[in-house]
N, C-alpha and C. Protein backbone atom coordinates (compact mmCIF):
# COMPACT_ATOMS: atom_id res chain seq x y z
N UNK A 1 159.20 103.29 122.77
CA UNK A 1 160.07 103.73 123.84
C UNK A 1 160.95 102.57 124.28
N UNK A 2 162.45 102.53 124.80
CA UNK A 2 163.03 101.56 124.84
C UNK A 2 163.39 101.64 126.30
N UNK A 3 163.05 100.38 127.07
CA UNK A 3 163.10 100.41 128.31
C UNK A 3 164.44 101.05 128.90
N UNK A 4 164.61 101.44 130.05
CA UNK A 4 165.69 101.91 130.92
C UNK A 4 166.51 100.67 131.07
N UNK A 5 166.02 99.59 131.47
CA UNK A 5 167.40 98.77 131.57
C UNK A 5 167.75 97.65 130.44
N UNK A 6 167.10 98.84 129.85
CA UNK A 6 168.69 97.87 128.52
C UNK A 6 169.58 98.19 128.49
N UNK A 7 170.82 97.78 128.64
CA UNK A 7 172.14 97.71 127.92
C UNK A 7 172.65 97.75 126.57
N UNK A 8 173.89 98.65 126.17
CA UNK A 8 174.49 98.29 125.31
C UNK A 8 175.34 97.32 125.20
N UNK A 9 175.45 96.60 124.81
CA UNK A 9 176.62 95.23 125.05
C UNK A 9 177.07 94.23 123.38
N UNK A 10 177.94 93.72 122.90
CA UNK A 10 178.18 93.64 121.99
C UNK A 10 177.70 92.49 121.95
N UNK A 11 177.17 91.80 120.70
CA UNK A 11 176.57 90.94 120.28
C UNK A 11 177.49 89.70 120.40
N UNK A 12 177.29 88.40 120.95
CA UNK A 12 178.01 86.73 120.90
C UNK A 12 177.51 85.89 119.70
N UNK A 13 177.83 86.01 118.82
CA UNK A 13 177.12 84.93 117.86
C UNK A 13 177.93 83.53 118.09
N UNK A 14 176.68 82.62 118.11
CA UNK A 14 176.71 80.95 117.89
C UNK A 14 177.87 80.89 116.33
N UNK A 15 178.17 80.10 116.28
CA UNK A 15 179.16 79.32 115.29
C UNK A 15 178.70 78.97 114.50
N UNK A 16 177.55 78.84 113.97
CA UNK A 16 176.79 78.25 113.07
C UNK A 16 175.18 78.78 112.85
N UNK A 17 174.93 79.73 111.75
CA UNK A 17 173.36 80.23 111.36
C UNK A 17 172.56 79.12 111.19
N UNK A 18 172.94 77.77 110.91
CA UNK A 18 171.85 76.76 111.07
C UNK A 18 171.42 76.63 112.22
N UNK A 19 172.51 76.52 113.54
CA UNK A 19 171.80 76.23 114.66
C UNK A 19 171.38 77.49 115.40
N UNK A 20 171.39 78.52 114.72
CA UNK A 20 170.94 79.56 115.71
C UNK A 20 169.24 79.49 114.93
N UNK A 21 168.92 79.09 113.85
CA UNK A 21 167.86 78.75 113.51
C UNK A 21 167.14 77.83 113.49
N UNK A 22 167.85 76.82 114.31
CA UNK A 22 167.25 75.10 114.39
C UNK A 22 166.89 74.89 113.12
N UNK A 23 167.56 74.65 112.24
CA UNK A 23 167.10 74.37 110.77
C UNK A 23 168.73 72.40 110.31
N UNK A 24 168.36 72.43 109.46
CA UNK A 24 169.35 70.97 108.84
C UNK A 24 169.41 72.01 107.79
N UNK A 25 171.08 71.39 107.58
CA UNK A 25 171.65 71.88 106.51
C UNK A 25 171.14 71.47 105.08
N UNK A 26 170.49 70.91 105.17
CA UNK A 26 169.35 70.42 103.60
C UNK A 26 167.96 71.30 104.01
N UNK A 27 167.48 72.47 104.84
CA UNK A 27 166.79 72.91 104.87
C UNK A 27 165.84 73.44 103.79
N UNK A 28 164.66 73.68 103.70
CA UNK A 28 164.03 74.02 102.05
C UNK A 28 164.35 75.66 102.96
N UNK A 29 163.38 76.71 101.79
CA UNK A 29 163.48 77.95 101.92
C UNK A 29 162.35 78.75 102.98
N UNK A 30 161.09 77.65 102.55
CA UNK A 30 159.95 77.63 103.90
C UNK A 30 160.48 77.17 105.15
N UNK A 31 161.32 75.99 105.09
CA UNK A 31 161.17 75.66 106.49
C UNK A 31 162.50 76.56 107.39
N UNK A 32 163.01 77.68 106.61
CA UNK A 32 164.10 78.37 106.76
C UNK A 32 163.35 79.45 107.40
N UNK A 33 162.34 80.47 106.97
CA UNK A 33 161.24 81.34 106.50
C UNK A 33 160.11 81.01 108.36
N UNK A 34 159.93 79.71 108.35
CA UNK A 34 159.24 79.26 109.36
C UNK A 34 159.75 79.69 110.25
N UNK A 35 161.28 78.69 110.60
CA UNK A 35 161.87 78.91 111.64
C UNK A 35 162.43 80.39 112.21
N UNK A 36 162.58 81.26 111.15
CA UNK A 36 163.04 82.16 111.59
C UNK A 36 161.84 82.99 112.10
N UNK A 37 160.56 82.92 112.06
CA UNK A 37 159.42 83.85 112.17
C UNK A 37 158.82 82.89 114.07
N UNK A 38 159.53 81.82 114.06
CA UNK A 38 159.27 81.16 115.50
C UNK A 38 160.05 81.97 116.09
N UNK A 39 161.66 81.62 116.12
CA UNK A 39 162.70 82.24 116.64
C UNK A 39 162.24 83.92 117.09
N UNK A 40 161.98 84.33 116.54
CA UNK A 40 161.93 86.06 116.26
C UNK A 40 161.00 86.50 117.42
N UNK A 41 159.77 85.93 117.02
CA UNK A 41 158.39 85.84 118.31
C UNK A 41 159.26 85.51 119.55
N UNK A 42 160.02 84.77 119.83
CA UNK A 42 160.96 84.13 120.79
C UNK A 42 161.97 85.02 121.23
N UNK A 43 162.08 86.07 120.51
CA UNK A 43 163.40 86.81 120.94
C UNK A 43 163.03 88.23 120.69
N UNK A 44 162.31 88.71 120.02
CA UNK A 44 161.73 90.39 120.06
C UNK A 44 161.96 90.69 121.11
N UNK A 45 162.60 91.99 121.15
CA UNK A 45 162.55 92.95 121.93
C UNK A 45 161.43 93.60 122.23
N UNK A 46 160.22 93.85 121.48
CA UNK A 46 159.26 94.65 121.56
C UNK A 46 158.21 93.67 122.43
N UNK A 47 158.49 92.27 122.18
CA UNK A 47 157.39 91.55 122.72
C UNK A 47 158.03 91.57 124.31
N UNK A 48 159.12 91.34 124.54
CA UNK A 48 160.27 90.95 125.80
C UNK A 48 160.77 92.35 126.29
N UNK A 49 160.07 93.20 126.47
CA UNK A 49 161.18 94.64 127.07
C UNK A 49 161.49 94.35 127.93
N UNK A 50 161.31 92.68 128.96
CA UNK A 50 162.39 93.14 130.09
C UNK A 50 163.23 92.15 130.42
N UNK A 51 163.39 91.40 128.75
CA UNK A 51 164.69 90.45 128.80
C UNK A 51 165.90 91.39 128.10
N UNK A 52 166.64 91.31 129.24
CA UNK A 52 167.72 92.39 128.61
C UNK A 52 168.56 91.81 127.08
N UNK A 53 168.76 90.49 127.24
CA UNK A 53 169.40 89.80 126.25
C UNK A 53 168.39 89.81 124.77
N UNK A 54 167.36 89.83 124.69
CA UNK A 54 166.18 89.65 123.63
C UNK A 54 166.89 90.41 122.26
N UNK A 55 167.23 91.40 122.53
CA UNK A 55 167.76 92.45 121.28
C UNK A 55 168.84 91.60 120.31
N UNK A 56 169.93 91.51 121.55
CA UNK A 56 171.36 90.48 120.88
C UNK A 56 170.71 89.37 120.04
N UNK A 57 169.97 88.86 121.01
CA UNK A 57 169.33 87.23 120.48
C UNK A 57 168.58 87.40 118.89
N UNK A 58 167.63 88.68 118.70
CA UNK A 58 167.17 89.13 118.25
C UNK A 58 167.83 89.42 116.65
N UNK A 59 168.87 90.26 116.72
CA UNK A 59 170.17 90.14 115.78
C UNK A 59 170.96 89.40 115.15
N UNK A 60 170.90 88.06 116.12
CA UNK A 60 171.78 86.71 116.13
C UNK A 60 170.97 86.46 115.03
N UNK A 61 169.33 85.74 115.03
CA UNK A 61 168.67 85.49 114.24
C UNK A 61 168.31 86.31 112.79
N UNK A 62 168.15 87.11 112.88
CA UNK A 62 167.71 88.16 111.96
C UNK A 62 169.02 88.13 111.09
N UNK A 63 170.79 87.87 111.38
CA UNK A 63 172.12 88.06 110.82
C UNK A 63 171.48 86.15 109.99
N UNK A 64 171.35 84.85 110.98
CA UNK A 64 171.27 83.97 110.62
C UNK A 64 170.83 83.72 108.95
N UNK A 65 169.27 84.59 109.51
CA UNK A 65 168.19 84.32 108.33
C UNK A 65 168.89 84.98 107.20
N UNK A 66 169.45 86.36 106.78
CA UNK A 66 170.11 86.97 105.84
C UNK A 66 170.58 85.72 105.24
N UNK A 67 171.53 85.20 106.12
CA UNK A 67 172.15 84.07 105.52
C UNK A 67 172.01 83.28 104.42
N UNK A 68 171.11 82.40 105.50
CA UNK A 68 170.64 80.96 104.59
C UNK A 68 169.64 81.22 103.46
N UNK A 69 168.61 82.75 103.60
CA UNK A 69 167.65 83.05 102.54
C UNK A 69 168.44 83.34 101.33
N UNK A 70 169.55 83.69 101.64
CA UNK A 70 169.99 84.35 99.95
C UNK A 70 171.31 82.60 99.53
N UNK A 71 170.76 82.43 98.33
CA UNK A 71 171.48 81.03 98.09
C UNK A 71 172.80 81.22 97.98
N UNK A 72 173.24 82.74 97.82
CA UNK A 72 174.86 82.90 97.15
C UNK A 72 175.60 82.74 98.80
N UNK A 73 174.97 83.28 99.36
CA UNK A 73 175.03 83.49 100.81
C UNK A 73 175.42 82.34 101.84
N UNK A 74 174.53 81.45 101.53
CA UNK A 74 174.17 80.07 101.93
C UNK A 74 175.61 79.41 101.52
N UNK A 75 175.35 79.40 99.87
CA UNK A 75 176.33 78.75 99.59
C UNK A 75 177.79 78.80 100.39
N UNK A 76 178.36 80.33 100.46
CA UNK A 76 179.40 80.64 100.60
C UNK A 76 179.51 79.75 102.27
N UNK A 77 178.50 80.20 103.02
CA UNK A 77 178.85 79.85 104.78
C UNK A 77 178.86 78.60 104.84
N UNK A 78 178.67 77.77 103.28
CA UNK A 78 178.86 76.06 103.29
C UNK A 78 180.21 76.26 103.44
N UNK A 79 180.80 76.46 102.61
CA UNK A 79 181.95 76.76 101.96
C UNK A 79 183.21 77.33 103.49
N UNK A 80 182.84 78.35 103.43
CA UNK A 80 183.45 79.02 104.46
C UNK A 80 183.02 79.73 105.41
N UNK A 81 182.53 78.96 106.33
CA UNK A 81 181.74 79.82 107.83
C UNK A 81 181.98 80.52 108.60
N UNK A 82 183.02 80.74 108.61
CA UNK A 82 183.81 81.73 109.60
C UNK A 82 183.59 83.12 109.10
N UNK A 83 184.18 83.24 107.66
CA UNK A 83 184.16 84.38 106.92
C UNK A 83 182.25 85.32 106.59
N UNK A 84 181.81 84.50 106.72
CA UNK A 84 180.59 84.83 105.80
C UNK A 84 179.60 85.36 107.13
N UNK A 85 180.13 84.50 108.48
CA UNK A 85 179.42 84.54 109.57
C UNK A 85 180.12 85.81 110.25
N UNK A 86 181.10 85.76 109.91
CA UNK A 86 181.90 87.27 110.60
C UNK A 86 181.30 88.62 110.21
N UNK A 87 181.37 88.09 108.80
CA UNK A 87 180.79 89.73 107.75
C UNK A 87 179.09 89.81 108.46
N UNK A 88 178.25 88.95 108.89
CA UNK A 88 176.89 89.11 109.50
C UNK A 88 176.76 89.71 110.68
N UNK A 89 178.44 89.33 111.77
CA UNK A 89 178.69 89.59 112.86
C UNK A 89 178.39 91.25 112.60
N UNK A 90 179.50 91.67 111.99
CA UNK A 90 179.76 93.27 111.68
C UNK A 90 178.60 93.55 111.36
N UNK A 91 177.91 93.48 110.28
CA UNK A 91 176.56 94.05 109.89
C UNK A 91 175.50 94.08 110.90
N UNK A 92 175.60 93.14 112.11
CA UNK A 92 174.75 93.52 113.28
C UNK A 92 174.89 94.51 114.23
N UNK A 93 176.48 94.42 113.97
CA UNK A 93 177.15 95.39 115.52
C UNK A 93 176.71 96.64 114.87
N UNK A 94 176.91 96.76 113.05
CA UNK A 94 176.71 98.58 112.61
C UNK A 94 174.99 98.58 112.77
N UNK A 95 174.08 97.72 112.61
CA UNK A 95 172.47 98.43 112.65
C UNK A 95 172.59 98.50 114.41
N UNK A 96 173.65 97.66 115.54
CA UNK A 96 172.97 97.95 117.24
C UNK A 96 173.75 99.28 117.09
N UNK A 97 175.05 100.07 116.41
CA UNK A 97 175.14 101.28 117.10
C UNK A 97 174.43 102.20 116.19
N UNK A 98 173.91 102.08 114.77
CA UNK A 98 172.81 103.15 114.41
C UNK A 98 171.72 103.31 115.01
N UNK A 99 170.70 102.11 115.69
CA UNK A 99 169.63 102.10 116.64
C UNK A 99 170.33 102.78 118.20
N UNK A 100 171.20 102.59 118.27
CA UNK A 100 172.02 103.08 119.27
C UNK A 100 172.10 105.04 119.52
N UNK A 101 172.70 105.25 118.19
CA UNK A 101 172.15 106.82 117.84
C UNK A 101 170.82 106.72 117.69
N UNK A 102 170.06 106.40 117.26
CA UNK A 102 168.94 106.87 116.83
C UNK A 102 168.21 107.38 118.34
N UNK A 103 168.37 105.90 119.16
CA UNK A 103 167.63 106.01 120.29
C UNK A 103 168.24 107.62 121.09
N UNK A 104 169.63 107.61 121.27
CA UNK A 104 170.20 109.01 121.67
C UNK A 104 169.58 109.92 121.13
N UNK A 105 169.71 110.10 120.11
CA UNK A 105 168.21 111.72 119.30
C UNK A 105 167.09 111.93 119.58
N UNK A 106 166.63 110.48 119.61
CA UNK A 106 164.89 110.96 120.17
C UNK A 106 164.87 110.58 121.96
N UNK A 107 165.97 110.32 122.44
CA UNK A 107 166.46 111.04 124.30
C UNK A 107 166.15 111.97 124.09
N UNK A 108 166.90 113.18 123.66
CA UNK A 108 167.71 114.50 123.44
C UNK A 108 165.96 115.17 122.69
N UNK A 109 165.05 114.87 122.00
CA UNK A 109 164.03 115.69 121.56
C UNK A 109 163.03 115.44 122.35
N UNK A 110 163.09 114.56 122.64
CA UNK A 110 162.38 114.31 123.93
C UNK A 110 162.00 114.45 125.11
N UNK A 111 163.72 114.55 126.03
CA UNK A 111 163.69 114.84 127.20
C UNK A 111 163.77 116.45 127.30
């Protein structure tokens, strides 16, 4: 069940998936893997229902980790960060408005 005072609100991503993961850009793949499973505990929504921000934060990380885990990925946001970090941006905003419907349907069968 998703608390009453959450908000919809559009996601702020940090400038950089390393530092939204506290990781060095020579990071291995564990200590990538680590950090993101700290972070996450740190920002769940399910653990935090009544930090309104937890979800965004939540996304921020979860877009990060995509990142740096896949090497083609990695590579590219060496390369060009703006671009690679934008395309993660979008891919967060489309899973907050499908969870977004979803949550509306099971309102509606529910209430």
């Amino acid at each position: 069940m998703v608390p009453a005072n959450r908000t919809e609100r559009a996601v702020s991503f940090a400038s950089d998936p390393y530092v939204v993961l506290g990781v060095a850009r020579d990071a291995t793949e564990l200590t990538i893997r680590t950090a993101f499973r700290q972070r996450v505990r740190q920002a769940h929504p399910d653990l935090h229902p009544t930090d309104p921000d937890a979800h965004e934060r939540f996304l921020q990380i979860q877009a990060a980790f995509e990142i740096l885990i896949d090497p083609d990925r990695r590579r590219r946001v060496d390369q060009e960060p703006d671009q690679t970090w934008e395309e993660a941006r979008l891919e967060a905003e489309r899973r907050r408005a499908q969870l977004s419907r979803r949550r509306r349907r099971l309102k509606r069968l529910y209430d």
